[in-house]
C-alpha atoms as a PDB file:
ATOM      1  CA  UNK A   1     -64.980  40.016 -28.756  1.00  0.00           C
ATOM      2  CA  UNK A   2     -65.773  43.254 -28.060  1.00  0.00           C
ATOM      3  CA  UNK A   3     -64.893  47.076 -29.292  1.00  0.00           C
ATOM      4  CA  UNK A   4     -66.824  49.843 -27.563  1.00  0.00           C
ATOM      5  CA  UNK A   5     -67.231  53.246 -29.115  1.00  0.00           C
ATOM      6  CA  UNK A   6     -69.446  55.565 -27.426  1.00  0.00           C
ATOM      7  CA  UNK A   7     -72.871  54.077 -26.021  1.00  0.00           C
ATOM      8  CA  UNK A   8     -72.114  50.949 -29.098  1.00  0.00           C
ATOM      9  CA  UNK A   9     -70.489  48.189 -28.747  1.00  0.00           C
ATOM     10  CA  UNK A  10     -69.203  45.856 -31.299  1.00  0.00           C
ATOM     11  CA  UNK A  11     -69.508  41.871 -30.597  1.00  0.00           C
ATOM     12  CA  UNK A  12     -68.727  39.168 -32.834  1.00  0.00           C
ATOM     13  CA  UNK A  13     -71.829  36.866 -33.349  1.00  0.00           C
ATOM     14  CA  UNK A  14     -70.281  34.453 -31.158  1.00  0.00           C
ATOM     15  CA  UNK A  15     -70.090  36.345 -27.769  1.00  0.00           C
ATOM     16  CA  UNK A  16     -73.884  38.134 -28.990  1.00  0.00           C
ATOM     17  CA  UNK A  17     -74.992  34.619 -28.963  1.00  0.00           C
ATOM     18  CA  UNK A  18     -73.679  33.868 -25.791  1.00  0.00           C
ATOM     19  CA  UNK A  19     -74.983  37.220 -24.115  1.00  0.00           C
ATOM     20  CA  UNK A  20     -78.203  36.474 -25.293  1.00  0.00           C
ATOM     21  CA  UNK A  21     -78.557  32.826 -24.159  1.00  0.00           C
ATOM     22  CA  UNK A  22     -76.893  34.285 -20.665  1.00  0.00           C
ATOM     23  CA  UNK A  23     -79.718  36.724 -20.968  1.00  0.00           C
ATOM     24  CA  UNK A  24     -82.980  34.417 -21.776  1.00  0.00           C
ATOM     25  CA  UNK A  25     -81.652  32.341 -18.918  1.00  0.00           C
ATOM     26  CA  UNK A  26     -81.435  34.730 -16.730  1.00  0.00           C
ATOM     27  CA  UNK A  27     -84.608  35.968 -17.483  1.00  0.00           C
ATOM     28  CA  UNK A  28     -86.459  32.361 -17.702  1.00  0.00           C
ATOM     29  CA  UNK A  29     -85.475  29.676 -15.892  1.00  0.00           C
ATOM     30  CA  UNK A  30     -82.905  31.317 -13.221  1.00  0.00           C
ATOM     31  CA  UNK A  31     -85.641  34.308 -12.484  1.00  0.00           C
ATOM     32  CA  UNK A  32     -88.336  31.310 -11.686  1.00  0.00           C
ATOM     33  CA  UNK A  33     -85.921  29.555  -9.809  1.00  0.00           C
ATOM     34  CA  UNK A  34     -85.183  32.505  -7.393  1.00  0.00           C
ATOM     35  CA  UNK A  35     -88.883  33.436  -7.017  1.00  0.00           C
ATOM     36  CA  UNK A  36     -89.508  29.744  -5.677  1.00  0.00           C
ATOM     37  CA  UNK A  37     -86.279  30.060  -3.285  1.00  0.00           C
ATOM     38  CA  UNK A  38     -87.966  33.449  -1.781  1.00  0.00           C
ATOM     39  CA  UNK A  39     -91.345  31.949  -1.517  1.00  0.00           C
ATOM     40  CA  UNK A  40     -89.798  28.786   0.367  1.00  0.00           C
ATOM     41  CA  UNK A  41     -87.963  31.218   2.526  1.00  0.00           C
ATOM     42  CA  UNK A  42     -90.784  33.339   3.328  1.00  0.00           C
ATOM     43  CA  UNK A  43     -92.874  30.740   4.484  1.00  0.00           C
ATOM     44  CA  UNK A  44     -90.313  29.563   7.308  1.00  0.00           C
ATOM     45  CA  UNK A  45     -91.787  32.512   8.994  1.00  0.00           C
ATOM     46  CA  UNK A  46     -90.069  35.941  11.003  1.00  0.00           C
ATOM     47  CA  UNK A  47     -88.307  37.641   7.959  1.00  0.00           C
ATOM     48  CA  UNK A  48     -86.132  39.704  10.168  1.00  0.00           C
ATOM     49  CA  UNK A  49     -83.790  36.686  10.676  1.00  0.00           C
ATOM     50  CA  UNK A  50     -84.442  34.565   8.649  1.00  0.00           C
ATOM     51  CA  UNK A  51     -81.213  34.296   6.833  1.00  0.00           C
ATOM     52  CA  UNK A  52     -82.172  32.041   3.701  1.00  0.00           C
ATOM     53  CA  UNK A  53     -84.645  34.599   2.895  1.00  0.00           C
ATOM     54  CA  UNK A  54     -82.202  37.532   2.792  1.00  0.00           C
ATOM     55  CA  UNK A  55     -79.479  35.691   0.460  1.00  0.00           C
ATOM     56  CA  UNK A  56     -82.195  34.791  -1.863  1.00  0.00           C
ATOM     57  CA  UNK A  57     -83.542  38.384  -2.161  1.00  0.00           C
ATOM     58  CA  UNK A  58     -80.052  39.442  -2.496  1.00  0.00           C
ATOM     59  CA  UNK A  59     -79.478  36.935  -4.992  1.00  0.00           C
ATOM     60  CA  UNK A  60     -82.497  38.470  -6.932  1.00  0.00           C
ATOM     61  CA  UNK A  61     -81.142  41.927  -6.771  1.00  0.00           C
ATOM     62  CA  UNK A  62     -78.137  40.934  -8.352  1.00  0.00           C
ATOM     63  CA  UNK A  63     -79.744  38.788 -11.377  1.00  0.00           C
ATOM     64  CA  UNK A  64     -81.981  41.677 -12.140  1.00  0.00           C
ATOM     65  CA  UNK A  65     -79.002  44.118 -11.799  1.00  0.00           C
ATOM     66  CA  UNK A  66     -77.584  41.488 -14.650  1.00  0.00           C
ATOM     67  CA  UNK A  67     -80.750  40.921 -16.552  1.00  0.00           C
ATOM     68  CA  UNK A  68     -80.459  45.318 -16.913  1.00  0.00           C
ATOM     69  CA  UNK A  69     -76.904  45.230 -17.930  1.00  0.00           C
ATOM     70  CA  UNK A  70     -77.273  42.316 -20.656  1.00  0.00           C
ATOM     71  CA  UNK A  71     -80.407  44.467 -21.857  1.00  0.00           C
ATOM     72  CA  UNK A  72     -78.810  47.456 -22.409  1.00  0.00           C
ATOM     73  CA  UNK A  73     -75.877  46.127 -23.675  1.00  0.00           C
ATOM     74  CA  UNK A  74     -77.478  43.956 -26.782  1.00  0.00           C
ATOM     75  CA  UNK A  75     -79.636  46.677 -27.207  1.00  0.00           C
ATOM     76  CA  UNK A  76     -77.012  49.223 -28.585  1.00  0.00           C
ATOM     77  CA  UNK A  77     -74.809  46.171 -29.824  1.00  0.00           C
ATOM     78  CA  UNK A  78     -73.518  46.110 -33.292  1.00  0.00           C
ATOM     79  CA  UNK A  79     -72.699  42.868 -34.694  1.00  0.00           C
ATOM     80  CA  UNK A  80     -69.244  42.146 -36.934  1.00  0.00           C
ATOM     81  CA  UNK A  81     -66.353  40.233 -37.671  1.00  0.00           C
ATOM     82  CA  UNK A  82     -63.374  39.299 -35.581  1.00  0.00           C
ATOM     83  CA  UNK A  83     -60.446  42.108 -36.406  1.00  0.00           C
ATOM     84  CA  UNK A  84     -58.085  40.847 -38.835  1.00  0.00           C
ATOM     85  CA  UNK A  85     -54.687  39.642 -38.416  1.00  0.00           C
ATOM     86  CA  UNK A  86     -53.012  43.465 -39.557  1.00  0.00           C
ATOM     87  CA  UNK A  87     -50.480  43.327 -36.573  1.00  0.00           C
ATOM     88  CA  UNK A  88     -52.511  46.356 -34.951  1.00  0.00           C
ATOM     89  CA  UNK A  89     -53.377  46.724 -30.947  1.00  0.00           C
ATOM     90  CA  UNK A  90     -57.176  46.971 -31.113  1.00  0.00           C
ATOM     91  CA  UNK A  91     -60.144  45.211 -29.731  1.00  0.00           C
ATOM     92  CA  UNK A  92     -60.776  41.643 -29.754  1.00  0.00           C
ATOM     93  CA  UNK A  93     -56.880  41.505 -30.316  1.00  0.00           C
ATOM     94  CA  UNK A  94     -54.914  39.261 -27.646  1.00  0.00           C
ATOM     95  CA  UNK A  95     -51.749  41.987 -27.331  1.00  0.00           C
ATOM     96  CA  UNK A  96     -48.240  41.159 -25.758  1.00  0.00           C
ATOM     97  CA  UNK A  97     -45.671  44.232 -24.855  1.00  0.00           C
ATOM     98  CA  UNK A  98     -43.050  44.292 -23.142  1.00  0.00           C
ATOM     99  CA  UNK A  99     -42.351  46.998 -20.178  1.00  0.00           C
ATOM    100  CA  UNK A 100     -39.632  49.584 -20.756  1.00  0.00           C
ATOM    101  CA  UNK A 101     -38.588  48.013 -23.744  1.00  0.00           C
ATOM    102  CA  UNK A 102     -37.270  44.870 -21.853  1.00  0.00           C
ATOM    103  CA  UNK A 103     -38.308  42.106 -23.742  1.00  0.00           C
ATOM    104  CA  UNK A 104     -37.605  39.956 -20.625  1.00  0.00           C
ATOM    105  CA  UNK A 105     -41.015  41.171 -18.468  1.00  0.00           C
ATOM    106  CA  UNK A 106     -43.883  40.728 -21.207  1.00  0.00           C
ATOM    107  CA  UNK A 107     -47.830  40.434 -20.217  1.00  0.00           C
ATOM    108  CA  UNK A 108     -50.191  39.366 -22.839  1.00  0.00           C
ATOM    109  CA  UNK A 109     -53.724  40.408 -22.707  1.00  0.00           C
ATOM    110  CA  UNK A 110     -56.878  40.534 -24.623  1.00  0.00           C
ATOM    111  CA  UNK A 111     -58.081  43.705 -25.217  1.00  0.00           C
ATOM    112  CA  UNK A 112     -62.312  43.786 -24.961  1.00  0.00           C
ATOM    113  CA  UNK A 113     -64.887  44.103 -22.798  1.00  0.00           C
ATOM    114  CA  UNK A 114     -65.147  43.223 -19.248  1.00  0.00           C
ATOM    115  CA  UNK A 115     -68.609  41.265 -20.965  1.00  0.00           C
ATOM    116  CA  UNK A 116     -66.589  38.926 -22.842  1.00  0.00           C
ATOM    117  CA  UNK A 117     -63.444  38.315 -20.751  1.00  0.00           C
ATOM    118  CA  UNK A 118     -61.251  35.142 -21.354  1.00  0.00           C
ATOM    119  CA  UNK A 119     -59.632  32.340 -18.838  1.00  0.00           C
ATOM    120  CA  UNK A 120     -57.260  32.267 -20.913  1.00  0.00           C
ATOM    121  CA  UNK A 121     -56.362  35.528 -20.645  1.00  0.00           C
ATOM    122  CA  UNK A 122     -56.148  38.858 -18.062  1.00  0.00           C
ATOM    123  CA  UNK A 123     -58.690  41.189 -19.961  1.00  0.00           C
ATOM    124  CA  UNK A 124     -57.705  44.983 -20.362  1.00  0.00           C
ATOM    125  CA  UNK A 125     -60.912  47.051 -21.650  1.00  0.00           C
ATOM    126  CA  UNK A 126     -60.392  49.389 -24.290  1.00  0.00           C
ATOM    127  CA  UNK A 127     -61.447  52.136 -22.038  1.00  0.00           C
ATOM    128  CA  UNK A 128     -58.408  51.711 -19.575  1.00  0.00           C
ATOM    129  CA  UNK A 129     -55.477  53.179 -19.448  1.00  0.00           C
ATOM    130  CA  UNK A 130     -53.528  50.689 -20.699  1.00  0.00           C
ATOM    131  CA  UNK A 131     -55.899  50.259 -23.285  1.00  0.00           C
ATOM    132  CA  UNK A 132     -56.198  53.636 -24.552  1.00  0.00           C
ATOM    133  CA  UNK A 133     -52.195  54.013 -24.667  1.00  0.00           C
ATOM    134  CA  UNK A 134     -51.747  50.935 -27.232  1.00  0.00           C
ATOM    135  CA  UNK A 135     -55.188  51.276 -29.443  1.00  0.00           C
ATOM    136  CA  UNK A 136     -53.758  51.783 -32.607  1.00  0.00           C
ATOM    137  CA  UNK A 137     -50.538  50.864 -31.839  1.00  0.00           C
ATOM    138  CA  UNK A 138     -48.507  48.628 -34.559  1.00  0.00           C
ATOM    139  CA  UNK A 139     -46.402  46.000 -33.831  1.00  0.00           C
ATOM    140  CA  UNK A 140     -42.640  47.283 -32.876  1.00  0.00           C
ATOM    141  CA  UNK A 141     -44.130  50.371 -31.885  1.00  0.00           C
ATOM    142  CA  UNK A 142     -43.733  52.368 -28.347  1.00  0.00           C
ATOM    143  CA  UNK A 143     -47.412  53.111 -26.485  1.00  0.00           C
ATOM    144  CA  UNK A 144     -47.105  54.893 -23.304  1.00  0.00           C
ATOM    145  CA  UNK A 145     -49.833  54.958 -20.234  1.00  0.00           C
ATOM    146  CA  UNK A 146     -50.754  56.640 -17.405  1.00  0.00           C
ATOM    147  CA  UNK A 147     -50.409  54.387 -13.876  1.00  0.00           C
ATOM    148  CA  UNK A 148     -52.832  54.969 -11.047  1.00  0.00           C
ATOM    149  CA  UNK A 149     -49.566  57.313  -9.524  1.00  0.00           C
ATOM    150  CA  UNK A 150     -49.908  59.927 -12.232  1.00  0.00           C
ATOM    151  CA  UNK A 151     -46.540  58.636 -13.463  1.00  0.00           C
ATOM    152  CA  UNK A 152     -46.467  57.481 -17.062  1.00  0.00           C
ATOM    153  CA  UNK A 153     -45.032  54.162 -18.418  1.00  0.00           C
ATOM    154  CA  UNK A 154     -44.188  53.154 -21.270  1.00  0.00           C
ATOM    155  CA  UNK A 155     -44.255  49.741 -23.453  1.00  0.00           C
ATOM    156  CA  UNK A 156     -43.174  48.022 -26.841  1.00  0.00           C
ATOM    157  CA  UNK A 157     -46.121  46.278 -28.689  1.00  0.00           C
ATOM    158  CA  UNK A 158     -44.396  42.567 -29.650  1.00  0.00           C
ATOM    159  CA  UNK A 159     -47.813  41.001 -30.604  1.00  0.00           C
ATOM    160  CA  UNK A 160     -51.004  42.039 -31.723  1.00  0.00           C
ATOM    161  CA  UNK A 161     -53.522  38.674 -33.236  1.00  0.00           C
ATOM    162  CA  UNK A 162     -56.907  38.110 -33.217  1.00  0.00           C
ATOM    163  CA  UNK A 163     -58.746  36.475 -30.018  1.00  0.00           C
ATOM    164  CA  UNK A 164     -59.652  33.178 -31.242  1.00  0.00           C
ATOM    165  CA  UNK A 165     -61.487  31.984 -27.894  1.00  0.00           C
END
């Protein structure tokens, strides 16, 4: 779980471990692997069309576009606990509202990082505007939001927990 504040952001030991380990792969094994797919391309001769060549160098651009964002990321990352159970939106919490106060049309999220989004779950990031509106928000309590419109909805927090994923 993640909780960003400024150029930090706050990981449990779990998802730093698995950033990391996506991060020495990356840099290892799957950078060797795409050197050897460029060098087996190259050597089928005219670069200018030869397609196998181009999706591998592609490929490499976006690992190392990856490798820089893992970097940086660790790099400024602070390493905690999971949020407790205190019935508070925050990060790492999985949050449920309901729209308009109708209890009917609910969406339950986790609110973190894009870096450690769930399956389980549609991830908001703190930074959005949904995210921003219910950060600090209590369970029973109104949070409202700006939509892409310029309008402004508004929601009832009916869950807040801890991600457990």
């Amino acid at each position: 779980m993640t909780q960003t504040s400024e150029n930090v952001t706050w990981l449990t030991q779990e998802a730093y471990n698995q950033l990391k380990a996506e991060l020495e792969y990356l840099s290892g094994p799957a950078r060797s692997e795409i050197v050897t797919k460029i060098a087996a391309a190259r050597e089928e001769g005219d670069l200018r069309e030869n397609g196998g060549y181009h999706a591998a160098k592609e490929e490499q651009g976006k690992q190392e576009l990856r490798v820089r964002q893992l970097t940086q990321l660790l790099e400024h990352a602070k390493v905690g606990e999971a949020p407790a159970a205190s019935g508070e939106a925050a990060p790492g919490m999985v949050v449920t509202i309901a729209f308009d106060g109708d209890e009917d049309d609910t969406m339950t999220f986790l609110l973190a990082s894009r870096e450690y989004a769930s399956s389980d779950f549609e991830t908001y990031s703190p930074q959005s505007p949904l995210g921003t509106g219910v950060i600090g928000k209590k369970v029973g309590e109104n949070a409202e939001y700006e939509l892409p419109n310029g309008k402004t909805a508004t929601v009832k927090i009916l869950k807040a927990e801890p991600f457990k994923g």
